[in-house]
C-alpha atoms as a PDB file:
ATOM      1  CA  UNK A   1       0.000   0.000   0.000  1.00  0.00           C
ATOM      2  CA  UNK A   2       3.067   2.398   0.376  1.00  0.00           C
ATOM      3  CA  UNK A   3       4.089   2.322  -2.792  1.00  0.00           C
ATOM      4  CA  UNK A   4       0.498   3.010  -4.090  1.00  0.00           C
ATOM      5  CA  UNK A   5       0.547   6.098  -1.476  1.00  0.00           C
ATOM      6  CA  UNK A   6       3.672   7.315  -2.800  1.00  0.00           C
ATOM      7  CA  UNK A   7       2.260   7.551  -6.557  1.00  0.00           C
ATOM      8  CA  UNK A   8      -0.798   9.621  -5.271  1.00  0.00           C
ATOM      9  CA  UNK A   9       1.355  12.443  -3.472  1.00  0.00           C
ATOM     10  CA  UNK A  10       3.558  12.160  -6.788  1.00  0.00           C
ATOM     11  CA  UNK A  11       0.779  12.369  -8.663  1.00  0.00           C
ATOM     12  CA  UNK A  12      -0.714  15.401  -6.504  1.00  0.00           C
ATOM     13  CA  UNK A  13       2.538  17.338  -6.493  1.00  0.00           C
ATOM     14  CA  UNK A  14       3.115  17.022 -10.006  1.00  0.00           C
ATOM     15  CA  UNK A  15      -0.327  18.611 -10.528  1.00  0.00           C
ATOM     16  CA  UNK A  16       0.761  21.180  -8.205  1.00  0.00           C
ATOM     17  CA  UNK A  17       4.227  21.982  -9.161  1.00  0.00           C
ATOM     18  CA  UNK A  18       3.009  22.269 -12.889  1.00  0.00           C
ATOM     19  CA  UNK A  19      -0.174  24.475 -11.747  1.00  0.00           C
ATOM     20  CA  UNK A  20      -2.925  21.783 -13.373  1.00  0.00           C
ATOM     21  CA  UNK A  21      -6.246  21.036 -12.559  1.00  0.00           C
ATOM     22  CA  UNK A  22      -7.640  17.785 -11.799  1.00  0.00           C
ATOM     23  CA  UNK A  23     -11.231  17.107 -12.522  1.00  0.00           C
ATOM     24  CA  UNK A  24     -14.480  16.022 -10.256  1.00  0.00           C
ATOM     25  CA  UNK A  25     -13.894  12.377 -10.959  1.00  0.00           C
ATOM     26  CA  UNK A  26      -9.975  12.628 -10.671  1.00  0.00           C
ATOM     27  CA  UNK A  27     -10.359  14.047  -7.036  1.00  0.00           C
ATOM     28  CA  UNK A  28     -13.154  11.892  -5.782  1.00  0.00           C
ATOM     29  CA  UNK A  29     -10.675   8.578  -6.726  1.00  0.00           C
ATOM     30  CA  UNK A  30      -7.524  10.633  -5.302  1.00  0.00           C
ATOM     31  CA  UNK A  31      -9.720  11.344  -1.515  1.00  0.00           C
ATOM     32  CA  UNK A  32     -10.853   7.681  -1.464  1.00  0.00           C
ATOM     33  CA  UNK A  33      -7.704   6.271  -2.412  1.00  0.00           C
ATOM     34  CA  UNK A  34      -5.769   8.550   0.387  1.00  0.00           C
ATOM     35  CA  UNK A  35      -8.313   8.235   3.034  1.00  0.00           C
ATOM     36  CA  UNK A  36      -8.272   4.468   3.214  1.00  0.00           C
ATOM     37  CA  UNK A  37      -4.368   4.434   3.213  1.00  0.00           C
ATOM     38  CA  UNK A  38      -3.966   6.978   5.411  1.00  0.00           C
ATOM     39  CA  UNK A  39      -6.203   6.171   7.788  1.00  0.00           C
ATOM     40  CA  UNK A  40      -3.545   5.435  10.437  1.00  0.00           C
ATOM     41  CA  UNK A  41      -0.765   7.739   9.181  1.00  0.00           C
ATOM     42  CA  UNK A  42      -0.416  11.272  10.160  1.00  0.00           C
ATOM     43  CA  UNK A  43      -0.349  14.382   8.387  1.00  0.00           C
ATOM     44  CA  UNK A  44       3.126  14.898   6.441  1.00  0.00           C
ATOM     45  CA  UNK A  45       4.184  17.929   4.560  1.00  0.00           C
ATOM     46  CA  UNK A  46       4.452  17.979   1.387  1.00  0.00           C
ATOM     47  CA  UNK A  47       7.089  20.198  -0.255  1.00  0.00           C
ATOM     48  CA  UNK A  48       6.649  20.902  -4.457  1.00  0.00           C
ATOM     49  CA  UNK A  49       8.846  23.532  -6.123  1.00  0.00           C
ATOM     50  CA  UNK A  50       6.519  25.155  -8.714  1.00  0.00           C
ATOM     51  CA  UNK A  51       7.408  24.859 -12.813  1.00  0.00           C
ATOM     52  CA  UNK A  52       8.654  28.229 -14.362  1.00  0.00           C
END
């Protein structure tokens, strides 16, 4: 499940650091995904340098 985990926060801060949008359907897997992994984990920052 890690692994998994790791992809998603990739995924997110790739969407982040690049400034696009993710759609209803996109977020709705992302928050069910994440909330049954992280269930038991705490909150960790995430750091993402933003594209030029």
């Amino acid at each position: 499940m890690r692994t998994v985990t790791l992809q998603n926060t990739d995924w997110i801060a790739d969407k982040t650091r690049w400034g696009l949008s993710i759609d209803a359907a996109e977020r709705d897997a992302l928050t069910q995904q994440l909330t049954q992994q992280l269930a038991d984990c705490p909150d960790l920052p995430i750091t993402v340098t933003l594209a030029r």
